[in-house]
Protein backbone atom coordinates (compact mmCIF):
# COMPACT_ATOMS: atom_id res chain seq x y z
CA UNK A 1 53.30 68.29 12.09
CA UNK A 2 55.77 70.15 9.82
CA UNK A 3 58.59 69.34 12.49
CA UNK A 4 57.66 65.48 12.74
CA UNK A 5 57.88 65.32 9.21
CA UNK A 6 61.25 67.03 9.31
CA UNK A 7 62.16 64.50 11.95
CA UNK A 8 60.10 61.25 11.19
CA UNK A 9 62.61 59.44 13.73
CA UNK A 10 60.80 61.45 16.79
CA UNK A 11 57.01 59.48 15.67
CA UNK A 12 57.89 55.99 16.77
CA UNK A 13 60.39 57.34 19.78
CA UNK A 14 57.19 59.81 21.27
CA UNK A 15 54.64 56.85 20.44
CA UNK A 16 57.14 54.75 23.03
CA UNK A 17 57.75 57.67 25.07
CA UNK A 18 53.90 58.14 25.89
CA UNK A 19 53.64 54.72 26.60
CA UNK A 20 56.81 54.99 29.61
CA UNK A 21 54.69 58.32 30.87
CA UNK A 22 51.61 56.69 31.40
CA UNK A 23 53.54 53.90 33.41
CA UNK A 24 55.45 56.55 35.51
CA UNK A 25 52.61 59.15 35.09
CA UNK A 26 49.34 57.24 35.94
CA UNK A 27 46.78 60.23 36.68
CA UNK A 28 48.19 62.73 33.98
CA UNK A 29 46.16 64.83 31.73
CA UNK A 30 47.79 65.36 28.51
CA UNK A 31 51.40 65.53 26.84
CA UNK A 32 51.50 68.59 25.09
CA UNK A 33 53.71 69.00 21.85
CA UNK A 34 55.26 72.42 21.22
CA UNK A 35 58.45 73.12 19.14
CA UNK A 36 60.35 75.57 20.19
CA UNK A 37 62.70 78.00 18.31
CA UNK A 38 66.06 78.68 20.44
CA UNK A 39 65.90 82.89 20.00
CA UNK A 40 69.55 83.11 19.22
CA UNK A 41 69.80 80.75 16.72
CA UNK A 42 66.42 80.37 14.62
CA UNK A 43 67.40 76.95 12.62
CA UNK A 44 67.90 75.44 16.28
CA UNK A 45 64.42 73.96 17.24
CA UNK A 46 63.65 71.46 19.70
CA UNK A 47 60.34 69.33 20.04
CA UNK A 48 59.29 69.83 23.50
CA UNK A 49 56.55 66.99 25.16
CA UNK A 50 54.96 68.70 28.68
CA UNK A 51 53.51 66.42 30.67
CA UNK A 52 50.50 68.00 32.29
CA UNK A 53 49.74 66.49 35.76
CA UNK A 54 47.46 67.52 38.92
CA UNK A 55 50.15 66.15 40.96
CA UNK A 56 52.19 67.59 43.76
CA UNK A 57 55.41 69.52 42.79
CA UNK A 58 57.44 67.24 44.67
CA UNK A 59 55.70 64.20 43.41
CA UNK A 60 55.44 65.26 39.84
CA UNK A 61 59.42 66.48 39.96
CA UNK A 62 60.20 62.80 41.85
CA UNK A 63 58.62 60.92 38.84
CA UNK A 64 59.91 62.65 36.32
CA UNK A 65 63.59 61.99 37.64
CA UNK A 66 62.69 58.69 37.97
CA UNK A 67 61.37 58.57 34.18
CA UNK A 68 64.84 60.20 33.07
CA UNK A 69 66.96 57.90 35.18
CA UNK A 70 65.17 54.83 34.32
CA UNK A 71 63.98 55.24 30.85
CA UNK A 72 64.50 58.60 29.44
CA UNK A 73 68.51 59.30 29.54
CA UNK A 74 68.96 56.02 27.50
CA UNK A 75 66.48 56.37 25.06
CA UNK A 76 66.56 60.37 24.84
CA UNK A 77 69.88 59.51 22.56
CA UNK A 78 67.52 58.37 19.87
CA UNK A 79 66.14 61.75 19.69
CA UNK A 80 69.14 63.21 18.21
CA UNK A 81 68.66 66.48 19.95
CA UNK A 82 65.66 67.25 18.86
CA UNK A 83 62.88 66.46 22.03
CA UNK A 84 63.10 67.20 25.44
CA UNK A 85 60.28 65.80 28.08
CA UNK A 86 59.23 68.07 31.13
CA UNK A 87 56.06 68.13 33.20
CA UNK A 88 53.88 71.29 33.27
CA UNK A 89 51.14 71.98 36.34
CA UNK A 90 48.12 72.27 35.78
């Protein structure tokens, strides 16, 4: 929470972003947030969103790009640096 309200511009860009996963993701689990501290530089952290899916590598992987190509890559620019979306297996 204390990175969100570091970076209130992330709320209404992951509240979006969830939205575009459940289109692209249909039979997913959970998006789990974690920030994450880059180890050689501790003031450098990132908001990370995991999609957690049941699905196939290669499906989950094939979604995904599609997400980034058609959604993602534009809008990720609003996130100033600070969020990155990946899926995790469950």
């Amino acid at each position: 929470m204390s990175f969100l309200k570091a970076y209130p511009f992330l709320v209404p860009l992951l509240e979006e972003a969830y939205g575009k996963i459940a289109e692209y993701f249909e039979t997913f689990s959970s998006v789990v947030l974690e920030v994450i501290t880059e180890p050689e530089a501790e003031n450098d952290r990132e908001l990370f969103a995991f999609i957690r899916t049941g699905l196939p590598v290669d499906e989950a992987l094939a979604r995904l790009e599609r997400f980034d190509e058609e959604w993602w890559l534009e809008a990720s620019d609003r996130a100033q640096g600070k969020l990155c979306i990946h899926v995790e297996f469950e």
